[in-house]
C-alpha atoms as a PDB file:
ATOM      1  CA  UNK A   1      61.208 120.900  74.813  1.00  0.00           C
ATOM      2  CA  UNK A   2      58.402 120.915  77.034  1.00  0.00           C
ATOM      3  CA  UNK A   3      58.462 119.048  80.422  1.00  0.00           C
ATOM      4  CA  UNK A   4      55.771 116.455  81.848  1.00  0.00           C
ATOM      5  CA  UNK A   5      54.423 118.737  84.407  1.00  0.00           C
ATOM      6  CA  UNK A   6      53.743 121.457  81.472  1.00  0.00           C
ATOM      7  CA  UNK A   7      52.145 118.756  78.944  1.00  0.00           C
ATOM      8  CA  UNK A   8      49.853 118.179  81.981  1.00  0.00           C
ATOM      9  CA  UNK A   9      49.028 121.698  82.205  1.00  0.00           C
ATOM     10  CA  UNK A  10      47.827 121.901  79.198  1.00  0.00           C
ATOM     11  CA  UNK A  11      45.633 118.876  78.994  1.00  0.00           C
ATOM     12  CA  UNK A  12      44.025 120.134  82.141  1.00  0.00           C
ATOM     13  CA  UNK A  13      43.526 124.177  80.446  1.00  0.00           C
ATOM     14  CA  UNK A  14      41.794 122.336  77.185  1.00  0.00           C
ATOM     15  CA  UNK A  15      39.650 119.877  79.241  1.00  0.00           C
ATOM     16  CA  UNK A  16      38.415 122.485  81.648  1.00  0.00           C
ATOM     17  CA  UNK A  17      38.033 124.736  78.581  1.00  0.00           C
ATOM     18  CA  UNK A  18      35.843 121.810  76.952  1.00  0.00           C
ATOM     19  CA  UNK A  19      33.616 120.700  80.030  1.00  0.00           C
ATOM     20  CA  UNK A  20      32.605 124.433  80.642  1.00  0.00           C
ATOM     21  CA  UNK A  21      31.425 125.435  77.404  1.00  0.00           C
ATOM     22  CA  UNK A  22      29.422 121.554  77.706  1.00  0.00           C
ATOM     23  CA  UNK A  23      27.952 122.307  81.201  1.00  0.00           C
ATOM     24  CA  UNK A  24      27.372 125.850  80.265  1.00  0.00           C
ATOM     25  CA  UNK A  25      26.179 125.957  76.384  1.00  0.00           C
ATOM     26  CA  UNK A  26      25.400 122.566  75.873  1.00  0.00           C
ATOM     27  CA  UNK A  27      21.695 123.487  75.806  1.00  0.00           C
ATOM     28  CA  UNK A  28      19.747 126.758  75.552  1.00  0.00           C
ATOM     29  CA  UNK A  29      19.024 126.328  79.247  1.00  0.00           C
ATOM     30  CA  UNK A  30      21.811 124.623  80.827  1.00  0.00           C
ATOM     31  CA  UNK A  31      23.530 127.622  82.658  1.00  0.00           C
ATOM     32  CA  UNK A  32      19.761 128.631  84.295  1.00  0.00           C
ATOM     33  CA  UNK A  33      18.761 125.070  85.343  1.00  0.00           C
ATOM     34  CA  UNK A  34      22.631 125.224  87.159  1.00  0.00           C
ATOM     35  CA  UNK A  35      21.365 128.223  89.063  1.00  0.00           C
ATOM     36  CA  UNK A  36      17.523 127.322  89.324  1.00  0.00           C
ATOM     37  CA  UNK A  37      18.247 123.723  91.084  1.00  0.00           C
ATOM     38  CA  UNK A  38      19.328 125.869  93.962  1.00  0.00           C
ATOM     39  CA  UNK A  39      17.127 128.408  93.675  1.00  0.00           C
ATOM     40  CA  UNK A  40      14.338 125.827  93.635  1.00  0.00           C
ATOM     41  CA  UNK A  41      15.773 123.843  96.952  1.00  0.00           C
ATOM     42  CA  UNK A  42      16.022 126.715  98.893  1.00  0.00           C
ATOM     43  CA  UNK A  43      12.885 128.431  98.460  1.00  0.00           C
ATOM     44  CA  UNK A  44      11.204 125.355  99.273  1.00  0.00           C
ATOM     45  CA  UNK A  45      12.986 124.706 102.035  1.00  0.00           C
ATOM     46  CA  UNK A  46      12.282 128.566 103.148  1.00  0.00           C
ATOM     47  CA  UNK A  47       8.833 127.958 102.486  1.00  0.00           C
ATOM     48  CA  UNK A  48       8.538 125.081 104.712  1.00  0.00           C
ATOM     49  CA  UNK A  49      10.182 126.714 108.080  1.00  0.00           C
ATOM     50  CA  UNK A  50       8.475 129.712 107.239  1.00  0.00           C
ATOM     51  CA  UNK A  51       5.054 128.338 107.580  1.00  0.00           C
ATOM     52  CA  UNK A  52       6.413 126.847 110.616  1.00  0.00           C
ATOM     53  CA  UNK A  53       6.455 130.211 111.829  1.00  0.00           C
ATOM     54  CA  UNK A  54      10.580 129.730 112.298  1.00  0.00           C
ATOM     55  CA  UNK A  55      12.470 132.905 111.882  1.00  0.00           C
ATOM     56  CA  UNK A  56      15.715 131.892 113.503  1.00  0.00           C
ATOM     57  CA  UNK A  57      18.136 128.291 113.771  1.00  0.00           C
ATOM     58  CA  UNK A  58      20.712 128.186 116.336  1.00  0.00           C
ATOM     59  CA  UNK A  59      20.633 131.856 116.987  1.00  0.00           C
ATOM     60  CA  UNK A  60      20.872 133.004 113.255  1.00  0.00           C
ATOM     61  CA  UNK A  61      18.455 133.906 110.389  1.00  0.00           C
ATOM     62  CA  UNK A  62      16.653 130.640 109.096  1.00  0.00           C
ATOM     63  CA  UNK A  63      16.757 131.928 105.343  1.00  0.00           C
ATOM     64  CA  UNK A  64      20.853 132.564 105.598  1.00  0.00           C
ATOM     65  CA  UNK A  65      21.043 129.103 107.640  1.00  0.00           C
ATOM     66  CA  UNK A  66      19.197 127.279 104.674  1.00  0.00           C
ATOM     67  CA  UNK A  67      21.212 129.297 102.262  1.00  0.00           C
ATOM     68  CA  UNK A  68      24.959 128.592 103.710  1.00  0.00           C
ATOM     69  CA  UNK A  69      23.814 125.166 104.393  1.00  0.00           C
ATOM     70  CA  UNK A  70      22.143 124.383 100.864  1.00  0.00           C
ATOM     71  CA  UNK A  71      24.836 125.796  98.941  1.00  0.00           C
ATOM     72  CA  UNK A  72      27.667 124.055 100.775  1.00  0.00           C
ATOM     73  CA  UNK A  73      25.836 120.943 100.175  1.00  0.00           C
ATOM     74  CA  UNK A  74      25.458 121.349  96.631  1.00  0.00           C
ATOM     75  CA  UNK A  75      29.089 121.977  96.311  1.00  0.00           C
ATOM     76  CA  UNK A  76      29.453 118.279  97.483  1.00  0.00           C
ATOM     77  CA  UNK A  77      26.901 116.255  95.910  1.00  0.00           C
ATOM     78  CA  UNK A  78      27.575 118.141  91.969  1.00  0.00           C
ATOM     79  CA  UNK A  79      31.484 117.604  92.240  1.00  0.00           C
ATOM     80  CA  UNK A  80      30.438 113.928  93.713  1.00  0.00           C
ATOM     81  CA  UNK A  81      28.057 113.286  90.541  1.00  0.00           C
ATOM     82  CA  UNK A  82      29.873 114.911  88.348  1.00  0.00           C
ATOM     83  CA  UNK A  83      33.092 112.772  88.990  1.00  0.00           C
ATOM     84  CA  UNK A  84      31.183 109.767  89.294  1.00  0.00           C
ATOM     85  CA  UNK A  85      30.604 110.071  85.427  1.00  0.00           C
ATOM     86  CA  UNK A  86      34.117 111.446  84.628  1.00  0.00           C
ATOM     87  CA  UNK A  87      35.477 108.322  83.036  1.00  0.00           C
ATOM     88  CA  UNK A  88      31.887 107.565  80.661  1.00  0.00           C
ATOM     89  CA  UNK A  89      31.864 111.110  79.245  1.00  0.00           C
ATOM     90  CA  UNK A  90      35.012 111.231  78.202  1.00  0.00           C
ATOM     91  CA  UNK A  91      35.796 107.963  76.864  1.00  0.00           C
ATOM     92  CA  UNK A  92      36.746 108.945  73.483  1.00  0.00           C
ATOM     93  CA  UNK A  93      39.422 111.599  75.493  1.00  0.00           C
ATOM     94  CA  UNK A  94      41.854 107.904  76.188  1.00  0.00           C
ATOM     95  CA  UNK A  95      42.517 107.921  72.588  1.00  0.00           C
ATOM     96  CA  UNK A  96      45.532 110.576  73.248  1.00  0.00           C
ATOM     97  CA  UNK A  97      48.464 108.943  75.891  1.00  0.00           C
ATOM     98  CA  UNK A  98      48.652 112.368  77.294  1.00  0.00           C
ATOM     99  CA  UNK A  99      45.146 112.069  78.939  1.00  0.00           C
ATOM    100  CA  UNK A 100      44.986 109.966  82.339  1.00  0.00           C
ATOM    101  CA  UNK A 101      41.474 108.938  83.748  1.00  0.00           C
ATOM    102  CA  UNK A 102      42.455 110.870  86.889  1.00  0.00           C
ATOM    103  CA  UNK A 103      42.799 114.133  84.070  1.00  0.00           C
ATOM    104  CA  UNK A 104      39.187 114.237  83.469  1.00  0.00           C
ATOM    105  CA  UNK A 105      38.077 113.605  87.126  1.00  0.00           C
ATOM    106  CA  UNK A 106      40.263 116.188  88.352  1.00  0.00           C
ATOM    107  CA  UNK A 107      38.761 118.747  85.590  1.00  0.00           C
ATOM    108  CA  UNK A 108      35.446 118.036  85.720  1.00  0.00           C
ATOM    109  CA  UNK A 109      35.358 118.520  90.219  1.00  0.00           C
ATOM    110  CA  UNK A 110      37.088 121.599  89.246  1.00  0.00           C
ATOM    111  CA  UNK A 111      34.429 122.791  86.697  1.00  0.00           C
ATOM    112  CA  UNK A 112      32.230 122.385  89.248  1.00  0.00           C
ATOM    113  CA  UNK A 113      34.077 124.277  92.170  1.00  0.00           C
ATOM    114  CA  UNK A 114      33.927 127.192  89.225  1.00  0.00           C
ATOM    115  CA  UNK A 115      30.631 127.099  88.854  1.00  0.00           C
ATOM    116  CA  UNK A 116      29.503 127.014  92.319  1.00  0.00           C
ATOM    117  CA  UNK A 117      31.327 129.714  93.474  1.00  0.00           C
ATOM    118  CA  UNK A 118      29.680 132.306  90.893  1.00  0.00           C
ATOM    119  CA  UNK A 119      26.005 130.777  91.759  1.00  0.00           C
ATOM    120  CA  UNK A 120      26.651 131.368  95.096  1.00  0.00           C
ATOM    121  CA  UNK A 121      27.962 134.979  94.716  1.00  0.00           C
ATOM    122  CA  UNK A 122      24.603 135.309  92.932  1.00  0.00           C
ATOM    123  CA  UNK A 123      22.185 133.645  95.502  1.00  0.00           C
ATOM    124  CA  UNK A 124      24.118 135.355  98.676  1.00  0.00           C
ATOM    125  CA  UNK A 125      24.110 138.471  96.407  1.00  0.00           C
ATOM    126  CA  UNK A 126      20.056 138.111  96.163  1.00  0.00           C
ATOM    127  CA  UNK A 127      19.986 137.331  99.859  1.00  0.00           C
ATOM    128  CA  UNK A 128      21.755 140.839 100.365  1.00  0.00           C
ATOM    129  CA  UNK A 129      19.488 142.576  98.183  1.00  0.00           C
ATOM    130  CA  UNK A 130      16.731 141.490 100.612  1.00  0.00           C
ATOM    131  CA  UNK A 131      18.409 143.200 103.480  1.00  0.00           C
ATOM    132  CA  UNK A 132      20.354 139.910 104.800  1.00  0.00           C
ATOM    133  CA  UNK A 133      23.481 140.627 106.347  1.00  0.00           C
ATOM    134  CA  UNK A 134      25.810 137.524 104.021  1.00  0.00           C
ATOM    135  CA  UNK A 135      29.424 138.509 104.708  1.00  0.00           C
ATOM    136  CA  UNK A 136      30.782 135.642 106.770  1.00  0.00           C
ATOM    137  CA  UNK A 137      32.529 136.348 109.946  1.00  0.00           C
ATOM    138  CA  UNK A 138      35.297 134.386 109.515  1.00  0.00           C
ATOM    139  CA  UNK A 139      36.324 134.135 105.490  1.00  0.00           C
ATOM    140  CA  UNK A 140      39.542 131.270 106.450  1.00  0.00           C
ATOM    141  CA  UNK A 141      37.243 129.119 108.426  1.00  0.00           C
ATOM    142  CA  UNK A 142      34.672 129.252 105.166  1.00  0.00           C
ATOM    143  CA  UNK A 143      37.098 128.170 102.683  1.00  0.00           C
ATOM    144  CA  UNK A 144      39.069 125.530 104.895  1.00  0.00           C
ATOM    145  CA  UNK A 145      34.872 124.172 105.017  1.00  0.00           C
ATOM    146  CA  UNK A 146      34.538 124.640 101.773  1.00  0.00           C
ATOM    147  CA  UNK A 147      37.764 122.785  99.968  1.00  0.00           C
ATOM    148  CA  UNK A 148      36.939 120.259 102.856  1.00  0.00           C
ATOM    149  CA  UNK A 149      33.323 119.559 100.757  1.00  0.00           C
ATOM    150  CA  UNK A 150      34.969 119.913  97.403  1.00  0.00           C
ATOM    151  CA  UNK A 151      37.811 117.382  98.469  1.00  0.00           C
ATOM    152  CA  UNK A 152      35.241 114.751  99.954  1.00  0.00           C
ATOM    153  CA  UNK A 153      33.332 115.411  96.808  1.00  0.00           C
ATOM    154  CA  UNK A 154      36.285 114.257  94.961  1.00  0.00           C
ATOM    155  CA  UNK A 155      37.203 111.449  96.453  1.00  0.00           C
ATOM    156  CA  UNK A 156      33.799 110.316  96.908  1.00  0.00           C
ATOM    157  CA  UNK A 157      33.221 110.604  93.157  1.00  0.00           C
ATOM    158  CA  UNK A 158      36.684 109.196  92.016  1.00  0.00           C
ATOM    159  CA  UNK A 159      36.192 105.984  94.520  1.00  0.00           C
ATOM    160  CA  UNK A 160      32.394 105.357  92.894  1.00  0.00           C
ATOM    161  CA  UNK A 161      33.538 106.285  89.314  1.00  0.00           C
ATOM    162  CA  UNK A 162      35.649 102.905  89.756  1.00  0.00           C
ATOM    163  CA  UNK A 163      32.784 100.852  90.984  1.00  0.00           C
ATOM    164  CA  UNK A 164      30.458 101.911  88.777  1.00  0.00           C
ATOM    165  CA  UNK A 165      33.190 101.260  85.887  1.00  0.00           C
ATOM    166  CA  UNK A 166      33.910  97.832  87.005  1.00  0.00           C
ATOM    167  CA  UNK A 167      29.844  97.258  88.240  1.00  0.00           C
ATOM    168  CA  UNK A 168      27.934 100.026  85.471  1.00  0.00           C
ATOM    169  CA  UNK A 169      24.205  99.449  87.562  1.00  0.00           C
ATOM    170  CA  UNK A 170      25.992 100.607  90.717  1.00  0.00           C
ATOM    171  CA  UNK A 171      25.873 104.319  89.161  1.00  0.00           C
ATOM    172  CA  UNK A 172      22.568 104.045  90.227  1.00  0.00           C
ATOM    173  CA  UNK A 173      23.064 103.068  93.826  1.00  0.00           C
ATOM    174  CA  UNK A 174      25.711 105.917  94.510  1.00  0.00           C
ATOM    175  CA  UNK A 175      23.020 108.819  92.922  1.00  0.00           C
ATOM    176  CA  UNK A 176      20.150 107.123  94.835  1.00  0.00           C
ATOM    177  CA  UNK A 177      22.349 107.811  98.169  1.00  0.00           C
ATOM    178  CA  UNK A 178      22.590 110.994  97.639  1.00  0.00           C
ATOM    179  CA  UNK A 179      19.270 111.696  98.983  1.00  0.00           C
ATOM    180  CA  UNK A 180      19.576 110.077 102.261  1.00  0.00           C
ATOM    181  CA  UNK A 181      22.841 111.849 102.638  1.00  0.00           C
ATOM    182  CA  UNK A 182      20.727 114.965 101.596  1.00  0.00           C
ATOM    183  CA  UNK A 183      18.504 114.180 104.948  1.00  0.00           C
ATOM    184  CA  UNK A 184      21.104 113.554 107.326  1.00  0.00           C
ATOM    185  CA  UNK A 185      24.028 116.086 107.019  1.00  0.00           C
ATOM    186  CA  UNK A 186      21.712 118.521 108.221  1.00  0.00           C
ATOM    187  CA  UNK A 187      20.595 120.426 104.906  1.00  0.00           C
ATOM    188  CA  UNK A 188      17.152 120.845 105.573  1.00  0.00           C
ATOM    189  CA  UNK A 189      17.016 120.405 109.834  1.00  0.00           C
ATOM    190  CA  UNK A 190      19.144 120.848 112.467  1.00  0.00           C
ATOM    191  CA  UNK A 191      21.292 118.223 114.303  1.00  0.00           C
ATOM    192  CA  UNK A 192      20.539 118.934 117.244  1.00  0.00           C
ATOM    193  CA  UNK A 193      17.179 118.701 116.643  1.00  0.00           C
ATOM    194  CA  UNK A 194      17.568 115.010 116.387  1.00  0.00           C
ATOM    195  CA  UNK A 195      16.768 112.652 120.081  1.00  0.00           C
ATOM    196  CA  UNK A 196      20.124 110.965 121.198  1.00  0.00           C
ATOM    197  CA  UNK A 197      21.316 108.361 120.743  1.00  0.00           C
ATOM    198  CA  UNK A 198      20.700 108.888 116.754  1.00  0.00           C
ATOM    199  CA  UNK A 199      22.066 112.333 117.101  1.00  0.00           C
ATOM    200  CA  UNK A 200      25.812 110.660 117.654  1.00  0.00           C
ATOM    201  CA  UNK A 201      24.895 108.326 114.780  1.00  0.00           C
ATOM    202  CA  UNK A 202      24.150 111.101 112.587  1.00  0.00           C
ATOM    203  CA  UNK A 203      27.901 112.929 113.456  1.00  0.00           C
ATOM    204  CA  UNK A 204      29.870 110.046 112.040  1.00  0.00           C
ATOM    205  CA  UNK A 205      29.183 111.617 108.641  1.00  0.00           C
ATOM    206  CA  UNK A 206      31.441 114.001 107.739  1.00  0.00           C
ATOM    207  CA  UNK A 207      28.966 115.905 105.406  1.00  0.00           C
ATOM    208  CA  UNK A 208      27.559 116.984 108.939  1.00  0.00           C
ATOM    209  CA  UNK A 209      30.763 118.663 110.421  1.00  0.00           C
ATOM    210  CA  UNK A 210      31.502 120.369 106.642  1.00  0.00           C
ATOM    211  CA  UNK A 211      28.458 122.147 106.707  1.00  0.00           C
ATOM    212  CA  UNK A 212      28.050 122.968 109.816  1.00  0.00           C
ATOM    213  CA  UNK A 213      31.084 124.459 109.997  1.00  0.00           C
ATOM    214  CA  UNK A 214      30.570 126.582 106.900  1.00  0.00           C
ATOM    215  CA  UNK A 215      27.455 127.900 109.084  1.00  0.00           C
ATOM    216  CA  UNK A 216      29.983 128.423 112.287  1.00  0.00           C
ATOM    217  CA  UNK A 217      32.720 130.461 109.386  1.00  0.00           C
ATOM    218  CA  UNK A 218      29.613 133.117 108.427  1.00  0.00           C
ATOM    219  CA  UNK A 219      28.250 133.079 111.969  1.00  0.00           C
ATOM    220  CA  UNK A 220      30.254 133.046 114.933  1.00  0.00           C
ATOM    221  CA  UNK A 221      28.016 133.330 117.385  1.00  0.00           C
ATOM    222  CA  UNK A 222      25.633 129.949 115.824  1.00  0.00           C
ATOM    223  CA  UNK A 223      25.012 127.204 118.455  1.00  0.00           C
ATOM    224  CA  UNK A 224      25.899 123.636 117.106  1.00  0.00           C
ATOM    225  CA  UNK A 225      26.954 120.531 117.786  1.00  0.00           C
ATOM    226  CA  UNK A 226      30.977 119.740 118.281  1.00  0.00           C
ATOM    227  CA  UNK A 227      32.327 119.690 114.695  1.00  0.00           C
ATOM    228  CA  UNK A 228      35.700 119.041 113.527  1.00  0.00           C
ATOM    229  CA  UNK A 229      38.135 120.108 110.883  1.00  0.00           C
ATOM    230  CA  UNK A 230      40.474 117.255 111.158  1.00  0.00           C
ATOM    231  CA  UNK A 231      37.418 114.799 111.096  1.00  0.00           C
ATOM    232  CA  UNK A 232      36.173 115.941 107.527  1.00  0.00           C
ATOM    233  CA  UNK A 233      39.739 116.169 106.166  1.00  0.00           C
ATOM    234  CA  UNK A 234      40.281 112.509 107.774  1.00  0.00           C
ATOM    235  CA  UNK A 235      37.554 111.498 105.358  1.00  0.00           C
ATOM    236  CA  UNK A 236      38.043 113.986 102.365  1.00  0.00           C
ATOM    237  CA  UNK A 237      42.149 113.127 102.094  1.00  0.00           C
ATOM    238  CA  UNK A 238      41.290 109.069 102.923  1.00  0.00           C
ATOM    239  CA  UNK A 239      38.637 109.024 100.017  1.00  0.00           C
ATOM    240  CA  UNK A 240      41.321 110.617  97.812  1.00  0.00           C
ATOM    241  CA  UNK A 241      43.713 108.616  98.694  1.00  0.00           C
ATOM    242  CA  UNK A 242      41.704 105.096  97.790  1.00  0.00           C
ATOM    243  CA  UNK A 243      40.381 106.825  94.911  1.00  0.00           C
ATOM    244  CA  UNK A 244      43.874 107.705  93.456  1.00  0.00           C
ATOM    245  CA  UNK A 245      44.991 104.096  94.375  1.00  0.00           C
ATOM    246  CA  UNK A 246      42.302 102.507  92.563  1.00  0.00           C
ATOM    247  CA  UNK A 247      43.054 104.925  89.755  1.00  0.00           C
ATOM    248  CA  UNK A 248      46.169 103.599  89.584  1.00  0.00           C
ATOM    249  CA  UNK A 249      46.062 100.201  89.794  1.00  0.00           C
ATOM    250  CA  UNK A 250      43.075  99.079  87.481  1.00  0.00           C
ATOM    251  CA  UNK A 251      44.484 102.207  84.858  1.00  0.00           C
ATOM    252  CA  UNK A 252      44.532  99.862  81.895  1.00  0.00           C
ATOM    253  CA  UNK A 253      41.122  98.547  82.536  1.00  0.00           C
ATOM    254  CA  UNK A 254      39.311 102.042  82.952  1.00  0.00           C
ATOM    255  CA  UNK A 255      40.870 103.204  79.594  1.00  0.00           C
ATOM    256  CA  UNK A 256      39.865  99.824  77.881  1.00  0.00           C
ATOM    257  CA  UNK A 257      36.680  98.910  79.406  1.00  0.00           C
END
């Protein structure tokens, strides 16, 4: 007889299975515009500084600091989003008992993780085709940066997916912050860059200390603002932790509803 844990196992293996082939055949162009987004972002970005005249930020290539930054961003705000709409896409999944609503938000972060890494091995392989020297410096302090992103991205998207359940036109709201957030973590500009006291402001997001400590894992020698491990995982475990609450406790009412 098979045990809970393995029934749970093999929920997650056929939802993973079925959100993958969606977000990667569900139209003729679905796996390119996954890729091209990126693509797009940082060659405008690139464009921008570059006719600036910039050829360095904080000591370190300006294309590799828009690349590390852009991609570690996007790792974020596509696990976000696509958690956000876990529980509407997959409505018709509640049918079966052995599907949970946390089941398909847990999947579909983790379809994204997947996809981001192998876009990224293709940008930073690009990047190294141009003569750009992409291995980080410090591989650990990359992935702790990294899972930090993904788990904020999580909780972030299972905390809105509730709201937006309970309140549907706040969907809206969360996707429309997304932007801002996209000006402020430093993406696109440098912290430092930015006149006290707003600077300090600005560091109460932890989006800011992910990324730049993704930057800090492939270059040790970038200059940066103080940035702290414990400060995003604070944040990423916290957002979890209310999301899985709220999971919890209004369960009957995100199946029904």
């Amino acid at each position: 007889m098979s045990s809970p844990f393995s029934n749970t196992v093999y929920v997650w293996q056929a939802l993973f299975l079925r959100e993958a082939l969606d977000r990667f055949f569900g139209s003729r162009a679905a796996w390119a515009w996954l890729l091209v987004e990126p693509a797009m972002h940082i060659g405008f970005i690139g464009g921008v500084w570059g006719m600036m005249r910039r050829n360095s930020m904080g000591g370190i290539n300006i294309q590799l600091w828009i690349i590390v930054g852009m991609l570690a961003f996007f790792l974020f705000r596509r696990t976000a989003v696509q958690t956000l709409h876990a529980l509407d896409c997959n409505k018709a999944f509640f049918a079966f008992r052995q599907v949970r609503p946390f089941d398909v938000a847990l999947v579909r972060a983790s379809v994204e993780a997947f996809s981001m890494f192998f876009i990224s091995l293709f940008i930073l392989g690009a990047a190294a085709m141009m003569g750009l020297d992409v291995l980080p410096d410090d591989s650990l302090k990359v992935l702790l940066a990294l899972s930090g992103l993904w788990l904020f991205g999580l909780g972030y998207g299972l905390v809105t997916s509730v709201c937006m359940r309970m309140v549907p036109d706040s969907g809206h709201i969360f996707q429309i912050l997304m932007m801002p957030l996209y000006l402020i973590s430093g993406t696109i500009m440098p912290l430092r860059y930015i006149p006290l006291p707003y600077r300090d402001w600005l560091l109460w997001n932890p989006l800011a200390h992910g990324l730049e400590l993704v930057r800090l894992g492939f270059f040790s020698n970038y200059h940066t603002l103080t940035v702290s491990f414990s400060y995003l995982y604070y944040w990423a475990l916290g957002s979890i932790a209310l999301g899985l609450a709220l999971y919890r406790g209004l369960e009957t009412r995100l199946v029904t509803q």
